[in-house]
PDB file of N, CA and C in Angstrom:
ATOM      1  N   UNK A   1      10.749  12.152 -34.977  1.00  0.00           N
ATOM      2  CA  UNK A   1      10.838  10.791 -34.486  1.00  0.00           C
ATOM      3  C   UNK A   1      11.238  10.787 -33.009  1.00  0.00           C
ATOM      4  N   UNK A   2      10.624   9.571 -32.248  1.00  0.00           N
ATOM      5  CA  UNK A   2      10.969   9.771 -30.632  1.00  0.00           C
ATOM      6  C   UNK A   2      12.701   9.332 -30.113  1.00  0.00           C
ATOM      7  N   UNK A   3      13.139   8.768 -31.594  1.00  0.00           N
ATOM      8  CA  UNK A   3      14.233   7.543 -30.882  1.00  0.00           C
ATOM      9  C   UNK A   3      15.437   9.457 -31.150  1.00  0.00           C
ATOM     10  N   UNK A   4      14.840  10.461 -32.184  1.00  0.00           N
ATOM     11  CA  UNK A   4      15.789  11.741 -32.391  1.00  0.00           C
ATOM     12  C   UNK A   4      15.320  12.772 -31.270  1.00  0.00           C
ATOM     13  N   UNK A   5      14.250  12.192 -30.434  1.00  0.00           N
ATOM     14  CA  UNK A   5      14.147  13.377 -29.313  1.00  0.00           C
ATOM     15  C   UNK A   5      15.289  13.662 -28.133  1.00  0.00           C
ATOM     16  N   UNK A   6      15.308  14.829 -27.808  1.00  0.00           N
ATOM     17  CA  UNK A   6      16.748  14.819 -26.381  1.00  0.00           C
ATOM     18  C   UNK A   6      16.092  13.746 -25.782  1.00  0.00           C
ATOM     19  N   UNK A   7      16.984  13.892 -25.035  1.00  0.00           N
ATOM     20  CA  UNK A   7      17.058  13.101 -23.448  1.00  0.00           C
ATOM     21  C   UNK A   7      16.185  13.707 -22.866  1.00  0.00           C
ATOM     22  N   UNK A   8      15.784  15.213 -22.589  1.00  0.00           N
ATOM     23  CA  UNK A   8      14.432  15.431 -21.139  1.00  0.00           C
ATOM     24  C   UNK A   8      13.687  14.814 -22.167  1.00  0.00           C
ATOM     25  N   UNK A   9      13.377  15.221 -23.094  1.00  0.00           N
ATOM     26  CA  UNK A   9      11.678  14.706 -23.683  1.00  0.00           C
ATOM     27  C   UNK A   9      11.599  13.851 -23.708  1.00  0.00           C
ATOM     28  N   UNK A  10      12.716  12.259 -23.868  1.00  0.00           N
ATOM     29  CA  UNK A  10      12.937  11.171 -23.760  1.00  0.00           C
ATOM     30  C   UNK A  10      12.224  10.610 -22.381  1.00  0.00           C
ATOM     31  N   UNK A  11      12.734  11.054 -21.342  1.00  0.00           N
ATOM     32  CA  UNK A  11      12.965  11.130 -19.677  1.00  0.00           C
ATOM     33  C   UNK A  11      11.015  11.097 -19.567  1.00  0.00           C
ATOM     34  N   UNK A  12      10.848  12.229 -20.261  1.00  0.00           N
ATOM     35  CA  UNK A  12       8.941  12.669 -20.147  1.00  0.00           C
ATOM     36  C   UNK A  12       8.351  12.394 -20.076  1.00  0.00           C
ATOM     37  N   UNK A  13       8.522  11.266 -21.458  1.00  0.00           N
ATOM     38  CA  UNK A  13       7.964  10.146 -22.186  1.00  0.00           C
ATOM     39  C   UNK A  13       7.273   8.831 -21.131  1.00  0.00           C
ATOM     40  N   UNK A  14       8.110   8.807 -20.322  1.00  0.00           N
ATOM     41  CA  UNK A  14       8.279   7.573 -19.734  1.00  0.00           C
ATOM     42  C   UNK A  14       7.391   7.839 -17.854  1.00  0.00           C
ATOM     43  N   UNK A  15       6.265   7.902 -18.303  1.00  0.00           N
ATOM     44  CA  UNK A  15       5.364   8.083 -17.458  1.00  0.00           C
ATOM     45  C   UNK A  15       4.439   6.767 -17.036  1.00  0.00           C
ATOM     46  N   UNK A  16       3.988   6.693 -16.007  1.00  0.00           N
ATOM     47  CA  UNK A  16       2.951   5.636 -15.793  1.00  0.00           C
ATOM     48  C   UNK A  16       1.606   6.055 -15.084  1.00  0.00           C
ATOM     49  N   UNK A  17       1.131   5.689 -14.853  1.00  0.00           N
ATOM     50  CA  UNK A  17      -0.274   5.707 -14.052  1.00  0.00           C
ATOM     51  C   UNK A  17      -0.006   5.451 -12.314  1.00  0.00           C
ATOM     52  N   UNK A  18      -0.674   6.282 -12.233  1.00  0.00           N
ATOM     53  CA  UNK A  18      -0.683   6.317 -10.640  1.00  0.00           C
ATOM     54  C   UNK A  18      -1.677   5.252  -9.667  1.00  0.00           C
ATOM     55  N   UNK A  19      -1.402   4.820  -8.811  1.00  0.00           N
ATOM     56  CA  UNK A  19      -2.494   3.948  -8.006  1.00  0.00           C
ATOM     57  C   UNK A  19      -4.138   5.067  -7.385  1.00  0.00           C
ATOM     58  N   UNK A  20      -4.807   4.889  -7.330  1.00  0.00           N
ATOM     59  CA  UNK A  20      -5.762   5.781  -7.207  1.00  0.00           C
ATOM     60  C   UNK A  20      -5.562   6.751  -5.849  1.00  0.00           C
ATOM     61  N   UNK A  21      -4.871   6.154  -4.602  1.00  0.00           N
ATOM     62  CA  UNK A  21      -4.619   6.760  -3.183  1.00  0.00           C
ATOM     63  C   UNK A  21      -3.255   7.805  -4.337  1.00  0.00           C
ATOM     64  N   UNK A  22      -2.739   7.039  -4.673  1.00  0.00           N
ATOM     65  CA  UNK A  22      -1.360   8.175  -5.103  1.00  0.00           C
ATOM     66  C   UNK A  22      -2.148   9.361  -5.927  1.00  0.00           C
ATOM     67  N   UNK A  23      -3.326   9.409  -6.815  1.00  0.00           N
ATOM     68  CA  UNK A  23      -3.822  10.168  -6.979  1.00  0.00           C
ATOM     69  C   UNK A  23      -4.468  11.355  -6.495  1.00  0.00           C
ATOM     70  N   UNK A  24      -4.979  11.090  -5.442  1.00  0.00           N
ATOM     71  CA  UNK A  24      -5.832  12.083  -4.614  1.00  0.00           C
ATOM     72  C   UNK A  24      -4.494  12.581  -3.713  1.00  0.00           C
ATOM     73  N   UNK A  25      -3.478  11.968  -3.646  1.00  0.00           N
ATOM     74  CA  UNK A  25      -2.534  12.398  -2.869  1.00  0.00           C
ATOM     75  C   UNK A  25      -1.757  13.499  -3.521  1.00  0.00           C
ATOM     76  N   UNK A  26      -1.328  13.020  -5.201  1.00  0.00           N
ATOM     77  CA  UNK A  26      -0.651  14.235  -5.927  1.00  0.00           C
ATOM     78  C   UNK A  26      -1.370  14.738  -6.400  1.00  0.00           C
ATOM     79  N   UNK A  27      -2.549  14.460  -7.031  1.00  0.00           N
ATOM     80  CA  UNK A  27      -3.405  15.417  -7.659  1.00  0.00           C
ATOM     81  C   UNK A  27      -2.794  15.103  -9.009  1.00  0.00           C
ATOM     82  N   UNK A  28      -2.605  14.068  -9.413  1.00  0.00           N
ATOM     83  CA  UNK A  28      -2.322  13.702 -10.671  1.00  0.00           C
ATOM     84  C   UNK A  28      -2.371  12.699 -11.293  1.00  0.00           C
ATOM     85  N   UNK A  29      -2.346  12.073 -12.624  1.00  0.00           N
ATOM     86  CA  UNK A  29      -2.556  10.844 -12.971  1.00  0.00           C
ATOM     87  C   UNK A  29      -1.681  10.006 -13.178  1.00  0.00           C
ATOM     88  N   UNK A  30      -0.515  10.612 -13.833  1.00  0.00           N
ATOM     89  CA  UNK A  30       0.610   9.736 -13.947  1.00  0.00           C
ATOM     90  C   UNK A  30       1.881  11.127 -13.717  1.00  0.00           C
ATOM     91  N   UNK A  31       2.857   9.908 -13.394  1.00  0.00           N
ATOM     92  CA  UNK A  31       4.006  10.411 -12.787  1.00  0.00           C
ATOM     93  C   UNK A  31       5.335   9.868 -13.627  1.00  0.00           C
ATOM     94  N   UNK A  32       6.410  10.783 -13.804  1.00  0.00           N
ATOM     95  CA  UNK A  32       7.701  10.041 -14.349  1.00  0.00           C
ATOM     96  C   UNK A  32       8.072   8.855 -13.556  1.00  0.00           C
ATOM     97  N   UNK A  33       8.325   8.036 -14.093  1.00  0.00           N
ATOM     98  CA  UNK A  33       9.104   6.733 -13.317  1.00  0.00           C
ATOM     99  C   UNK A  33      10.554   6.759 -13.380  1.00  0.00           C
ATOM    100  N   UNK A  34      10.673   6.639 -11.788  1.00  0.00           N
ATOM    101  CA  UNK A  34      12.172   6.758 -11.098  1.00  0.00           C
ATOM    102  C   UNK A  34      12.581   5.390 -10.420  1.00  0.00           C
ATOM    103  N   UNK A  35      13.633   5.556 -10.773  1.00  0.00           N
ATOM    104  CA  UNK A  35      14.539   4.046  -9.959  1.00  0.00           C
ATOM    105  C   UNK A  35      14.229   4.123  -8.652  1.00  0.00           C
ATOM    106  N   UNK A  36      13.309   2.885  -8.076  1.00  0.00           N
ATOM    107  CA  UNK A  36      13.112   2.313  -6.594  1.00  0.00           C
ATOM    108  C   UNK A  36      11.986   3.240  -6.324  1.00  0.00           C
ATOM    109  N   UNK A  37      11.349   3.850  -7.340  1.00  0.00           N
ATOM    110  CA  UNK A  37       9.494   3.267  -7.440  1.00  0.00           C
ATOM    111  C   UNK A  37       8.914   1.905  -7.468  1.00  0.00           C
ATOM    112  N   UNK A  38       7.990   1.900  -6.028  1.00  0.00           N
ATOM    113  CA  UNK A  38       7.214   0.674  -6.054  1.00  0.00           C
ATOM    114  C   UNK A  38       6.216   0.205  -7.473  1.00  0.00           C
ATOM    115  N   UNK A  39       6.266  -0.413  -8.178  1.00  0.00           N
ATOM    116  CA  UNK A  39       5.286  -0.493  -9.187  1.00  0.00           C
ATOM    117  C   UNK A  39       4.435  -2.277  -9.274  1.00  0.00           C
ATOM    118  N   UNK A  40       3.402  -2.221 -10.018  1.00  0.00           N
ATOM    119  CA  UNK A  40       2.635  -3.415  -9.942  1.00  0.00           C
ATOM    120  C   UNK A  40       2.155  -3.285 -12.057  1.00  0.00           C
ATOM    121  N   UNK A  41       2.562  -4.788 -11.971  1.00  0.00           N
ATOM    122  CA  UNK A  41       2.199  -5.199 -13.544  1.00  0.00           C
ATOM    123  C   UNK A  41       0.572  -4.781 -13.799  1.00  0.00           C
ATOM    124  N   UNK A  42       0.461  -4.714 -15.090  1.00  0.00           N
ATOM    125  CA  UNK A  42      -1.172  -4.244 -15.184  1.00  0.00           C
ATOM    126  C   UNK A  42      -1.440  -5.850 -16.295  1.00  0.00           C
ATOM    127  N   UNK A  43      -0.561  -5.698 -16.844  1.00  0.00           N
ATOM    128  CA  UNK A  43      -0.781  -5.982 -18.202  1.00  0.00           C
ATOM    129  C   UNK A  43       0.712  -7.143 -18.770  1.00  0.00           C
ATOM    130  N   UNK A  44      -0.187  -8.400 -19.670  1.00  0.00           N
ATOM    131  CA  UNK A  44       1.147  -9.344 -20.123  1.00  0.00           C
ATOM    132  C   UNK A  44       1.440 -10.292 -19.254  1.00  0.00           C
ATOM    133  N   UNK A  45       2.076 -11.158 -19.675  1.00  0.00           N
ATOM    134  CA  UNK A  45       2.666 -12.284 -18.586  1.00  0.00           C
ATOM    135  C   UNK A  45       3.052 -12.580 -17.408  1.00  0.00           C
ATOM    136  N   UNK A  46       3.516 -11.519 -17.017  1.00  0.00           N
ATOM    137  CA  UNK A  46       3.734 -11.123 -15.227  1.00  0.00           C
ATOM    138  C   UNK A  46       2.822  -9.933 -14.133  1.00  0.00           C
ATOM    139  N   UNK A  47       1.403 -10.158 -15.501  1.00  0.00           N
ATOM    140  CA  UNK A  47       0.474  -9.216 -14.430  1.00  0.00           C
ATOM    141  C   UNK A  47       0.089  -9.538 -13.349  1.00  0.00           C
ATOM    142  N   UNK A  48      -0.026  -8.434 -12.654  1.00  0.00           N
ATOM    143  CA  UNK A  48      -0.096  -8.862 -10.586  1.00  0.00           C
ATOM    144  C   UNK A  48       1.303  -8.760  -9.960  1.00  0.00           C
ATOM    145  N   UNK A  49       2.073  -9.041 -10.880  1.00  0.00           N
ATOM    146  CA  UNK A  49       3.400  -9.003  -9.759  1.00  0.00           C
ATOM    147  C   UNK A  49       4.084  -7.422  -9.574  1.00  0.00           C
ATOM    148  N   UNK A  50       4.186  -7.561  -8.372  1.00  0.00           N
ATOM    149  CA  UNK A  50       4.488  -5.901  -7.905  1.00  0.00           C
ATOM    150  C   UNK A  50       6.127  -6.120  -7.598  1.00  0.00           C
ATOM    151  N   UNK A  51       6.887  -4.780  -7.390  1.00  0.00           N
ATOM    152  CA  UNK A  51       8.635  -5.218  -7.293  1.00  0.00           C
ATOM    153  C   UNK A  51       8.524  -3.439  -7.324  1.00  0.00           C
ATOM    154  N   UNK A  52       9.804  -2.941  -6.716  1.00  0.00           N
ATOM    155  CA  UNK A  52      10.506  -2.192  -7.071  1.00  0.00           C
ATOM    156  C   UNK A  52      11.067  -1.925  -8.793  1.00  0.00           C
ATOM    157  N   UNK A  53      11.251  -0.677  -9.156  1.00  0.00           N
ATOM    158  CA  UNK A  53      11.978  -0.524 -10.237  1.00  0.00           C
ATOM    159  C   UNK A  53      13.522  -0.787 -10.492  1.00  0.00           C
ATOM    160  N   UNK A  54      14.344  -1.416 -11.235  1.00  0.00           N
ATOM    161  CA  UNK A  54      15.673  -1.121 -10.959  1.00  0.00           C
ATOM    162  C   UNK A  54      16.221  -0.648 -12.071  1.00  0.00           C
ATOM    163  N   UNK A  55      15.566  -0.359 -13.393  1.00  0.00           N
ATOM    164  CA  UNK A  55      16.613   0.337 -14.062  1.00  0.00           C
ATOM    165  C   UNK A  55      15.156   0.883 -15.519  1.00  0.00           C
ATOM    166  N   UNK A  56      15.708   2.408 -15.613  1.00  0.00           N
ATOM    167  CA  UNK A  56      14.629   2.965 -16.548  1.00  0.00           C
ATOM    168  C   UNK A  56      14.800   3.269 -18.111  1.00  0.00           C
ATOM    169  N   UNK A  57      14.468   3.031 -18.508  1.00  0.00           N
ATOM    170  CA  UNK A  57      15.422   2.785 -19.977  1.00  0.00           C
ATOM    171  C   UNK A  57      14.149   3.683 -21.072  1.00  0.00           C
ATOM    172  N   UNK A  58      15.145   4.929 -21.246  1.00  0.00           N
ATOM    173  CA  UNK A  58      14.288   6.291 -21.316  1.00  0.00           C
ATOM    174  C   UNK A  58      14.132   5.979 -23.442  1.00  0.00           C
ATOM    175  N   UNK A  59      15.380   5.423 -23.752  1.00  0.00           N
ATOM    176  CA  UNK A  59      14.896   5.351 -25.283  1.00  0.00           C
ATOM    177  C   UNK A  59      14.280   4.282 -25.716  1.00  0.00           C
ATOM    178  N   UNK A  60      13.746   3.624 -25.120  1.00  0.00           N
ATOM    179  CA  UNK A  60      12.610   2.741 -25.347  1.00  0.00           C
ATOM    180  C   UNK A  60      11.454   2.473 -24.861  1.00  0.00           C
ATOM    181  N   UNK A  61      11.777   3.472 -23.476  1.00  0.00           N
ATOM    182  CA  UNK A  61      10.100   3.438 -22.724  1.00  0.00           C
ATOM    183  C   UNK A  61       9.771   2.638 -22.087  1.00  0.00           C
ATOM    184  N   UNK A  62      10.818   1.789 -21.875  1.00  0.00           N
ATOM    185  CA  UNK A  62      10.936   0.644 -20.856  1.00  0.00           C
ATOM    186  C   UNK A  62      11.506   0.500 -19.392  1.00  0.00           C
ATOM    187  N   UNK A  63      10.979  -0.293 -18.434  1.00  0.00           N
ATOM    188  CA  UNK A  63      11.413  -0.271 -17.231  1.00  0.00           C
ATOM    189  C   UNK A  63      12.107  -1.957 -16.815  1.00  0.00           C
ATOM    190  N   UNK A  64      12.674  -2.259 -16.010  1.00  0.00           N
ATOM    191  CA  UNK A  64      13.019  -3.286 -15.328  1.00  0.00           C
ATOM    192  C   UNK A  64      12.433  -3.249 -13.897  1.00  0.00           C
ATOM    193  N   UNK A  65      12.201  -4.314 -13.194  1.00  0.00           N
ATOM    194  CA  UNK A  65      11.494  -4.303 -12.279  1.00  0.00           C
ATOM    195  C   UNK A  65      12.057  -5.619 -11.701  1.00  0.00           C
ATOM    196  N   UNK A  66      12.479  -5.724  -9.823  1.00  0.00           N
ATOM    197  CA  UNK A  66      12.723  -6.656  -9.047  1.00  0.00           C
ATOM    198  C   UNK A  66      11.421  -8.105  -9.303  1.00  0.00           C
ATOM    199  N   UNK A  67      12.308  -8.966  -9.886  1.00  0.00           N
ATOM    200  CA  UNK A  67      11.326 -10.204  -9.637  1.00  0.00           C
ATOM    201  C   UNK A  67      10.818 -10.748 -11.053  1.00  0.00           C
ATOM    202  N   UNK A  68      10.910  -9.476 -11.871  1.00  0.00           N
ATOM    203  CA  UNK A  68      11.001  -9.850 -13.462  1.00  0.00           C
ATOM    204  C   UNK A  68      11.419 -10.182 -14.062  1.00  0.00           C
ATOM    205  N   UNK A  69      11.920 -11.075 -14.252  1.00  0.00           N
ATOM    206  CA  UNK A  69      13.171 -12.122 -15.157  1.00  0.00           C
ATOM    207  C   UNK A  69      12.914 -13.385 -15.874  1.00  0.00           C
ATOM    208  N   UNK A  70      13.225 -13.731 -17.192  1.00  0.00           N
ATOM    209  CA  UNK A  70      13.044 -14.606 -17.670  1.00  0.00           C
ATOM    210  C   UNK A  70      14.647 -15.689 -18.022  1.00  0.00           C
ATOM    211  N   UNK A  71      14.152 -17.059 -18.128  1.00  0.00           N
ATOM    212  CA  UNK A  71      15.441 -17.661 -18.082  1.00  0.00           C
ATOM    213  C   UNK A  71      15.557 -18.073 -19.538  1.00  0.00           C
ATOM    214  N   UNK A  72      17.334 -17.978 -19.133  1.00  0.00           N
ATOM    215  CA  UNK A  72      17.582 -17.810 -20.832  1.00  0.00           C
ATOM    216  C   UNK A  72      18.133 -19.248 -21.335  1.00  0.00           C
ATOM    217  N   UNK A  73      18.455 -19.684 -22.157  1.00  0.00           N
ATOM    218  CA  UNK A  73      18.073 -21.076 -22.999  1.00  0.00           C
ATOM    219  C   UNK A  73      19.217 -21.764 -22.662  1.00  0.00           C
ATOM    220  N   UNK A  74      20.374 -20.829 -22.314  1.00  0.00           N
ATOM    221  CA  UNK A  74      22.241 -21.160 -22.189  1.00  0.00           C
ATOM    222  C   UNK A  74      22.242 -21.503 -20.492  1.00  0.00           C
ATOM    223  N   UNK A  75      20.900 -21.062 -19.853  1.00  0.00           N
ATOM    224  CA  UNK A  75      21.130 -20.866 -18.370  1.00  0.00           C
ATOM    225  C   UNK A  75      21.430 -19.325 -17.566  1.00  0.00           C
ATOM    226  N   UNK A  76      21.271 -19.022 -16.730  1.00  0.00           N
ATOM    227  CA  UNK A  76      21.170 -17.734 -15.895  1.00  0.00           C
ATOM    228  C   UNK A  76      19.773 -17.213 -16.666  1.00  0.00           C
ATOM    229  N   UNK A  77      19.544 -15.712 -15.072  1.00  0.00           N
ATOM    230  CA  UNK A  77      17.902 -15.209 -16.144  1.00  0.00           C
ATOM    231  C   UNK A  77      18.396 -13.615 -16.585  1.00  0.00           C
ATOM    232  N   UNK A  78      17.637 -12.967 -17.131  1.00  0.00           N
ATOM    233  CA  UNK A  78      18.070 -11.578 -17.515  1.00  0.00           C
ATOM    234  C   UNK A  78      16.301 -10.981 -17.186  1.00  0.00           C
ATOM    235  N   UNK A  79      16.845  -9.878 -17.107  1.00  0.00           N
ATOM    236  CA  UNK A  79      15.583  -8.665 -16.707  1.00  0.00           C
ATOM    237  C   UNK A  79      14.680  -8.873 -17.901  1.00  0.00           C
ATOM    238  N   UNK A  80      13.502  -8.701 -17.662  1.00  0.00           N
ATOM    239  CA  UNK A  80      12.604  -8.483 -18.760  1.00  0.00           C
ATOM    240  C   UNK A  80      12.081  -7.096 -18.530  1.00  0.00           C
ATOM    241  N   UNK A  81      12.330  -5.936 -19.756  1.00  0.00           N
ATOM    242  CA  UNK A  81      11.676  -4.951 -19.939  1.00  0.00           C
ATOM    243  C   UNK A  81      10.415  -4.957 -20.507  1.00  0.00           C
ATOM    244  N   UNK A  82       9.888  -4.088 -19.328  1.00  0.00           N
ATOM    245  CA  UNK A  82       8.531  -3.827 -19.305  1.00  0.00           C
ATOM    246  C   UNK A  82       8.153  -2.460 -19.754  1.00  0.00           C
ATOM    247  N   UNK A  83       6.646  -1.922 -20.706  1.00  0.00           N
ATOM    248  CA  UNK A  83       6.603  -1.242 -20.960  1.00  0.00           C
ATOM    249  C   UNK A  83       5.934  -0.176 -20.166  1.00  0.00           C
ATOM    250  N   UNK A  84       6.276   0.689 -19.778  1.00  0.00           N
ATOM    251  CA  UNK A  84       5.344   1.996 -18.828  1.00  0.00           C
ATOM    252  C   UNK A  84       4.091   1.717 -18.997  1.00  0.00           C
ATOM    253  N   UNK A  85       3.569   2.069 -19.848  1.00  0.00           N
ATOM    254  CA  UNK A  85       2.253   1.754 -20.445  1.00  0.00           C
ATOM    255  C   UNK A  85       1.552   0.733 -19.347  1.00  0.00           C
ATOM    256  N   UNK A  86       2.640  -0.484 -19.475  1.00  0.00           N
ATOM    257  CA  UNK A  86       1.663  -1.652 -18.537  1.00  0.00           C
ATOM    258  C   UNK A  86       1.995  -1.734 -17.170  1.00  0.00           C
ATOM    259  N   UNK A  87       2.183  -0.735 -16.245  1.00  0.00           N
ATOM    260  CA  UNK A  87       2.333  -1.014 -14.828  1.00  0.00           C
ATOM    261  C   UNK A  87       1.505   0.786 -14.230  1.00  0.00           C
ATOM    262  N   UNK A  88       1.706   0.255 -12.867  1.00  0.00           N
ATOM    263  CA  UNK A  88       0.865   1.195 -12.403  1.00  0.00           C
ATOM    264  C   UNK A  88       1.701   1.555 -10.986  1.00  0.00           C
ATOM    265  N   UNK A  89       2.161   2.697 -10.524  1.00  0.00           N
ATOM    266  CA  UNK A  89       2.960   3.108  -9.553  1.00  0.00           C
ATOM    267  C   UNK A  89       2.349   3.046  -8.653  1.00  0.00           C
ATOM    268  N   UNK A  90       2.384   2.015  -7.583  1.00  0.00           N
ATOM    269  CA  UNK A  90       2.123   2.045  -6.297  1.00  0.00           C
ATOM    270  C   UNK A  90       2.568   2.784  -4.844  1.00  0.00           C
ATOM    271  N   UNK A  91       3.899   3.098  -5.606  1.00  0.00           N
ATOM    272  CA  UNK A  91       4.775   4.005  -4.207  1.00  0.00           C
ATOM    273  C   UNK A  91       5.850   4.839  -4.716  1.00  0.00           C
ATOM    274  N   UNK A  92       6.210   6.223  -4.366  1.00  0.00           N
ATOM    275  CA  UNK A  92       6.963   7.009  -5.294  1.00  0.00           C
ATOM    276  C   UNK A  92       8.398   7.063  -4.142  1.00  0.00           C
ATOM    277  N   UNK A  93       9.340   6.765  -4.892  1.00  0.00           N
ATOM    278  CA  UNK A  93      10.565   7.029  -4.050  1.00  0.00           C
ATOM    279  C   UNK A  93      10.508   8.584  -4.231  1.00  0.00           C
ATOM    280  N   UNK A  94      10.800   9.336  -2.846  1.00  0.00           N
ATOM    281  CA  UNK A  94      10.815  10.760  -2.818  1.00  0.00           C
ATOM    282  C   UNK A  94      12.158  10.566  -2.370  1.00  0.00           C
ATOM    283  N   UNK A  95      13.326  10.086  -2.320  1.00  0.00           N
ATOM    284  CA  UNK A  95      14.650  10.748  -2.033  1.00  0.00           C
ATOM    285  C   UNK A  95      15.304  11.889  -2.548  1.00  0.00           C
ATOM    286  N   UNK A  96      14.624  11.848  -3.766  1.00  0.00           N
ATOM    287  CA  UNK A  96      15.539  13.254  -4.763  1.00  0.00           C
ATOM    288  C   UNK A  96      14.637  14.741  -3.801  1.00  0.00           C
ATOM    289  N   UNK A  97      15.317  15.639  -3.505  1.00  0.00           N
ATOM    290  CA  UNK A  97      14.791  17.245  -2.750  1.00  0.00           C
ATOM    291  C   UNK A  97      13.954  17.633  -4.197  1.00  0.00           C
ATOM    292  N   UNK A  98      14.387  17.487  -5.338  1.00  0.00           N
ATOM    293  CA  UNK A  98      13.394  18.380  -6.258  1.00  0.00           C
ATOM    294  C   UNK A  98      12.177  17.486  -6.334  1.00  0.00           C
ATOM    295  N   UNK A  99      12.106  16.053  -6.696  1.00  0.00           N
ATOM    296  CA  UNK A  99      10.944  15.678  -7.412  1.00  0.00           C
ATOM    297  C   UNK A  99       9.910  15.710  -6.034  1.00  0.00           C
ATOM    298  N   UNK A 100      10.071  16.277  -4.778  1.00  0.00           N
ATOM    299  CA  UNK A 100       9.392  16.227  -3.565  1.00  0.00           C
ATOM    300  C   UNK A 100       9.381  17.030  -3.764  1.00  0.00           C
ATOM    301  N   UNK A 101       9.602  18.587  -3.785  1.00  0.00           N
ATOM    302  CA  UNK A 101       9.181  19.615  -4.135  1.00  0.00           C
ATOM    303  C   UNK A 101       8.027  19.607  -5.335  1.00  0.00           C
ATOM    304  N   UNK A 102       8.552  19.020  -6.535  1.00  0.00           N
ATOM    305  CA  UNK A 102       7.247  19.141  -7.719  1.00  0.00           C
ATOM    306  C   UNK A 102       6.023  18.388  -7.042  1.00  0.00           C
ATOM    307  N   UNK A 103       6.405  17.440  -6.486  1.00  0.00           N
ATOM    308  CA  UNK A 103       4.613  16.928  -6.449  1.00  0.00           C
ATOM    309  C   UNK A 103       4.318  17.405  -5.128  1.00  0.00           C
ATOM    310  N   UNK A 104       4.895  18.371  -4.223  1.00  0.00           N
ATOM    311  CA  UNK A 104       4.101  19.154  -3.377  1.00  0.00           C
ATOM    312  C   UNK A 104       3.783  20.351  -4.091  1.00  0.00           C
ATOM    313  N   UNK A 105       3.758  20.810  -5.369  1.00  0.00           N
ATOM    314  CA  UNK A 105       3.932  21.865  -5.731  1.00  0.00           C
ATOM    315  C   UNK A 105       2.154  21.329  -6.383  1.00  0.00           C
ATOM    316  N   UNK A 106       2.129  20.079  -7.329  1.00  0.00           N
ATOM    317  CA  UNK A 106       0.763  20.052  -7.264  1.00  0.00           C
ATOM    318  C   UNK A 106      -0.306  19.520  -6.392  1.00  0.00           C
ATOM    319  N   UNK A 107       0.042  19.165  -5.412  1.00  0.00           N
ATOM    320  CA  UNK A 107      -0.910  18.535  -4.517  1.00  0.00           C
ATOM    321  C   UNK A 107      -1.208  19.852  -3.607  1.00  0.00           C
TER     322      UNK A 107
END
């Protein structure tokens, strides 16, 4: 079962699709999604809207994203998680030294 997998395979899991320039650039199709990756909706109620990532939520496969929020019935809004599946990475935060190393490693 995925919800009894560790944490890396968890982490793995949680891949998206690349924009086609990000493709020819890494030489790959999809990429792990990292906090303050640019991403754009594909798919569902808020498709088209593009935002930063702000929080990755590895046991469910879900992401949060700047600008995504729904309002709640009591008042104030809360994040709506989105599923990997339906967005598409437009811009890769390279701050981390390793994950800039891996995707120069396949490009």
């Amino acid at each position: 079962m995925a919800h009894e997998a560790p944490n890396h395979r968890k982490s793995d899991a949680v891949r998206a699709t690349l924009s086609p320039e990000l493709r020819e650039r890494v030489r790959s199709r999809s990429v792990r999604v990292r906090k303050n990756d640019s991403v754009r909706v594909l798919r569902g109620e808020f498709k088209g809207v593009e935002g930063k990532v702000t929080k990755v939520l590895t046991d469910v496969g879900r992401i949060t994203i700047e600008g995504v929020t729904r309002e709640k019935i009591a008042g104030g809004t809360v994040p709506v998680k989105i599923h990997v599946s339906n967005v598409m990475v437009n811009n890769l935060n390279l701050d981390d030294k390793w994950r800039r190393q891996v995707l120069e490693k396949t490009s």
